[in-house]
C-alpha atoms as a PDB file:
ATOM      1  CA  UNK A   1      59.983  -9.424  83.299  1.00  0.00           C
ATOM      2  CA  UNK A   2      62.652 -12.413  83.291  1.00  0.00           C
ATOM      3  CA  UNK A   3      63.270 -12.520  86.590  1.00  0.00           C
ATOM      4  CA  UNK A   4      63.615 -15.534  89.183  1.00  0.00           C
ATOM      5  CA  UNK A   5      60.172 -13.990  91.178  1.00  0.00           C
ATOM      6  CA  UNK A   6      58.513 -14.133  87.373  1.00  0.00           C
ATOM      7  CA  UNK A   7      59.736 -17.811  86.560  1.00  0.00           C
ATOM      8  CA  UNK A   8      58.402 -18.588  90.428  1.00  0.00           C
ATOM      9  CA  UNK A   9      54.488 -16.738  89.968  1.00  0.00           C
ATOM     10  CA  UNK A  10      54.266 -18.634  86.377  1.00  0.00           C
ATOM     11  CA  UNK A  11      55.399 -22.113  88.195  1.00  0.00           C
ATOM     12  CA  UNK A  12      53.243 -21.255  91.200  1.00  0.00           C
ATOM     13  CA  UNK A  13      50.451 -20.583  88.519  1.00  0.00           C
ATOM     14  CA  UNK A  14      50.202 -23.336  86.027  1.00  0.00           C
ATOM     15  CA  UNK A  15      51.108 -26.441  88.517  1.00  0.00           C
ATOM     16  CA  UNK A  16      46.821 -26.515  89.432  1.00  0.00           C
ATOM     17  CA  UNK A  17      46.501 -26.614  85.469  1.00  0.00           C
ATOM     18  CA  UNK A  18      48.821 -29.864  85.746  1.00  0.00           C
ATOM     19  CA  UNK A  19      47.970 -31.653  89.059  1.00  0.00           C
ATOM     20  CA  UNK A  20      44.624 -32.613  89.123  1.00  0.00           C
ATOM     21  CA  UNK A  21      45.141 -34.354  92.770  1.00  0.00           C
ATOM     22  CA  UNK A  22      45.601 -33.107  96.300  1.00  0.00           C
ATOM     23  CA  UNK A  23      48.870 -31.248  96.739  1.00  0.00           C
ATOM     24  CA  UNK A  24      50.634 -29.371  98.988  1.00  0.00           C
ATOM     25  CA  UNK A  25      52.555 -26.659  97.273  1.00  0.00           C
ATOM     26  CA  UNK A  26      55.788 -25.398  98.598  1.00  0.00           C
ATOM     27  CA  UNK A  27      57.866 -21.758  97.521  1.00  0.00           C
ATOM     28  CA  UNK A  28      61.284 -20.583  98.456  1.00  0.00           C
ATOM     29  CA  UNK A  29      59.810 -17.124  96.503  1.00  0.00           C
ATOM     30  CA  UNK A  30      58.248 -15.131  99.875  1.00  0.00           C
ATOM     31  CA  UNK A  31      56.797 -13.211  97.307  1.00  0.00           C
ATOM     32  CA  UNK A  32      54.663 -16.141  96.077  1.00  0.00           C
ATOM     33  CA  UNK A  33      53.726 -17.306  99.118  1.00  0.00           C
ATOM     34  CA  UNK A  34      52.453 -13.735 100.424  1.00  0.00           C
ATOM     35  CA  UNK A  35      50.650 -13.296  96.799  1.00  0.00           C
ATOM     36  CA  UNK A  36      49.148 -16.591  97.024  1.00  0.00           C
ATOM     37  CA  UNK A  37      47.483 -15.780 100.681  1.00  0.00           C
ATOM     38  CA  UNK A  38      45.997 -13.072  99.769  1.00  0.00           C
ATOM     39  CA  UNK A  39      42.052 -12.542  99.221  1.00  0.00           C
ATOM     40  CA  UNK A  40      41.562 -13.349  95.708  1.00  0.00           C
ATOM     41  CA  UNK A  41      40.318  -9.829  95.117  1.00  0.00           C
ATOM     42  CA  UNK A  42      43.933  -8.428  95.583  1.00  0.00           C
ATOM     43  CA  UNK A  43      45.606 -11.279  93.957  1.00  0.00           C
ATOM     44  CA  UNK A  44      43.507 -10.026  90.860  1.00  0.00           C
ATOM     45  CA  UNK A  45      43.998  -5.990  91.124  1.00  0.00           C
ATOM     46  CA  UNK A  46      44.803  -4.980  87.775  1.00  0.00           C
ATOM     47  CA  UNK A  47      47.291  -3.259  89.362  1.00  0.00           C
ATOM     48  CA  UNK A  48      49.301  -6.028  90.346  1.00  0.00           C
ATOM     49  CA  UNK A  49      52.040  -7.088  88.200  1.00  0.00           C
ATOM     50  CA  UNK A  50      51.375 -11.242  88.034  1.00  0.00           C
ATOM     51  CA  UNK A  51      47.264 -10.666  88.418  1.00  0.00           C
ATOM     52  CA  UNK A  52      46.940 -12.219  84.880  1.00  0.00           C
ATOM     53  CA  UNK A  53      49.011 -15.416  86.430  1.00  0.00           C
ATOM     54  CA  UNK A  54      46.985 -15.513  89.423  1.00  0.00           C
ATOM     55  CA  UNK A  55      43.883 -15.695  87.274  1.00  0.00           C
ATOM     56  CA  UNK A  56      44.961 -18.525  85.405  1.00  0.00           C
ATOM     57  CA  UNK A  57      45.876 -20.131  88.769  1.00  0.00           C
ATOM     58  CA  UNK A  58      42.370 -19.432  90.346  1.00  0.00           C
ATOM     59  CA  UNK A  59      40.569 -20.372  87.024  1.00  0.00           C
ATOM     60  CA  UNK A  60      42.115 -24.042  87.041  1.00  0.00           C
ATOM     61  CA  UNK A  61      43.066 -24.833  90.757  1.00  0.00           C
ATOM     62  CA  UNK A  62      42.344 -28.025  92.176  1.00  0.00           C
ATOM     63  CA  UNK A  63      43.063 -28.726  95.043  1.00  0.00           C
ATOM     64  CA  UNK A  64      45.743 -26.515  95.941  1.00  0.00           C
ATOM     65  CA  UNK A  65      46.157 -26.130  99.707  1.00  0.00           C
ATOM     66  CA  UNK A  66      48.062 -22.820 101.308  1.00  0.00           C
ATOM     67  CA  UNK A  67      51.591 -22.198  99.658  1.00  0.00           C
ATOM     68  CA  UNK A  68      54.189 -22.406 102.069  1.00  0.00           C
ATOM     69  CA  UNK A  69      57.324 -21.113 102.793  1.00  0.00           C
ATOM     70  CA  UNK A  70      60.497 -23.344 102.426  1.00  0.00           C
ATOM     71  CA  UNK A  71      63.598 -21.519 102.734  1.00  0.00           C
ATOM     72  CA  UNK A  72      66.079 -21.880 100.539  1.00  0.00           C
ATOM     73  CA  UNK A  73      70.281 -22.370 100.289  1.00  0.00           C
ATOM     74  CA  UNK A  74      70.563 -24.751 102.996  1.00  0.00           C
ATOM     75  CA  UNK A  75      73.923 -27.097 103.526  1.00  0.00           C
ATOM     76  CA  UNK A  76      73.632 -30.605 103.457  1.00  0.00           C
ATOM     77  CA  UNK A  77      73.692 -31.045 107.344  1.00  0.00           C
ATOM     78  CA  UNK A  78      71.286 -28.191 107.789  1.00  0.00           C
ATOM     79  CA  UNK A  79      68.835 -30.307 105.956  1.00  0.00           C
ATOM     80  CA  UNK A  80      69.962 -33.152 107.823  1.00  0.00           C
ATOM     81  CA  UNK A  81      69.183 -31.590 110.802  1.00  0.00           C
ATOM     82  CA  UNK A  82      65.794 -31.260 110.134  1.00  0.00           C
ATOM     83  CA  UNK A  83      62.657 -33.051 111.022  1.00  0.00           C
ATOM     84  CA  UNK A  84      60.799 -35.218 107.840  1.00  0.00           C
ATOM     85  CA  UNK A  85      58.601 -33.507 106.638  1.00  0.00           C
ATOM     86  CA  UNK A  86      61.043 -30.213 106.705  1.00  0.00           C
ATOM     87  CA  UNK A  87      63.707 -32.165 104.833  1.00  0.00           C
ATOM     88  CA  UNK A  88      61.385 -33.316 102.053  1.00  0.00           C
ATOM     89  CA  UNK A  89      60.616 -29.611 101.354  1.00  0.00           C
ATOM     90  CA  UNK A  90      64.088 -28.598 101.450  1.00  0.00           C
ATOM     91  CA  UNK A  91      65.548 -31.438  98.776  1.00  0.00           C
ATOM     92  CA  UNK A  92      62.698 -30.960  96.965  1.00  0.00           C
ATOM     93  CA  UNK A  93      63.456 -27.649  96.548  1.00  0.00           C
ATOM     94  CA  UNK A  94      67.370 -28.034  96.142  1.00  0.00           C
ATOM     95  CA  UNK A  95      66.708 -30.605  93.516  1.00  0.00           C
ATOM     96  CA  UNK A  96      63.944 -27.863  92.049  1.00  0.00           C
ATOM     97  CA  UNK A  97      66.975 -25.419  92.036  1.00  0.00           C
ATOM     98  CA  UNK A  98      69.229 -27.897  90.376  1.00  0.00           C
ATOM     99  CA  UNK A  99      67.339 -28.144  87.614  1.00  0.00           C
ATOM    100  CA  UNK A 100      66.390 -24.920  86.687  1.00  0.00           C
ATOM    101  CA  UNK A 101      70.182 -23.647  86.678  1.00  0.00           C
ATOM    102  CA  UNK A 102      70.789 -26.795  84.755  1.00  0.00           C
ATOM    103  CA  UNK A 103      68.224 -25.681  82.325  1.00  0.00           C
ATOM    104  CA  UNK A 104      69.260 -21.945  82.552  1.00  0.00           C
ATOM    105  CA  UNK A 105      72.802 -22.996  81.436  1.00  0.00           C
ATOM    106  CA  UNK A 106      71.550 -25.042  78.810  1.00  0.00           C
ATOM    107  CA  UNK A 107      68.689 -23.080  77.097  1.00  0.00           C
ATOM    108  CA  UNK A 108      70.146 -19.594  77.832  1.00  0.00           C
ATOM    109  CA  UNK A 109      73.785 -19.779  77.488  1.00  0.00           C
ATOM    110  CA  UNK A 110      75.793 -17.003  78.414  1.00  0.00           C
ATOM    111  CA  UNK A 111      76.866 -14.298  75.675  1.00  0.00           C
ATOM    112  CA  UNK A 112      80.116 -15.300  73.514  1.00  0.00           C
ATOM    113  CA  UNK A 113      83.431 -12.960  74.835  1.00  0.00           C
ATOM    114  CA  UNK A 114      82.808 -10.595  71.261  1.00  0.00           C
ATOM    115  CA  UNK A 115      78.692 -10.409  72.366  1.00  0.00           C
ATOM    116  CA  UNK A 116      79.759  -9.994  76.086  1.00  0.00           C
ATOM    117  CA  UNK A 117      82.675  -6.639  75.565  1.00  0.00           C
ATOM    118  CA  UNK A 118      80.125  -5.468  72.431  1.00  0.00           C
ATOM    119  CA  UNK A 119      77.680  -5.172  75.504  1.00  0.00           C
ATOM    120  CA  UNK A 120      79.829  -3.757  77.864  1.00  0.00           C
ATOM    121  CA  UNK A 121      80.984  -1.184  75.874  1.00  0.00           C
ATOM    122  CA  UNK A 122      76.958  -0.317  74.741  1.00  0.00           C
ATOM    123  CA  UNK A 123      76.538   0.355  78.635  1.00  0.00           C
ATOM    124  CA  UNK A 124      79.336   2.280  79.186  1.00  0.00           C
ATOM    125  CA  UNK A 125      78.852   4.735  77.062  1.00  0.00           C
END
């Protein structure tokens, strides 16, 4: 599915294929984070929707740590406010954000007005 927790398993799962170094990775995706600590067993039960992802992930990891939780949305002085290593996370991840809405808006513009009330009136119906 095209969804933000999609876009965030795929990232979470092709980063070991790219950094072939120590890292510490970081999600603002709970989801990803509680996928990620799980036994690999149930991170690869056919049943579960981003198992294929996960077994890229496992197949090329190197030395990927625990994923941890950074939240997300924060104001400026929230971020401030924190300690280092806390506000590292949390630009990293509002620059991470940044960039990914600036590449949403421009490699998946919004429909034209026509597409948009063709649409609307396909749903409505």
């Amino acid at each position: 599915p095209q969804t933000s927790q999609a876009a965030e398993n795929v990232a979470a799962g092709v980063a070991p294929f790219h950094l072939h170094h120590q890292w510490q990775a970081r999600s603002d995706c709970i989801s990803v984070v509680r996928t990620c600590g799980k036994d690999i067993i149930d991170q690869l039960n056919p049943r579960s929707m981003y198992a294929g992802i996960r077994r890229f992930a496992l197949l090329h990891m190197q030395g990927q740590g625990p994923i941890t939780h950074v939240h997300a949305h924060r104001s400026i002085d929230a971020m401030n406010a924190l300690d280092e290593d806390e506000q590292r996370a949390t630009y990293g991840n509002w620059h991470a954000d940044a960039a990914a809405k600036m590449a949403a808006k421009r490699f998946h513009p919004a429909p034209t007005p026509v597409a948009e009330q063709q649409l609307q009136a396909q749903t409505t119906r």
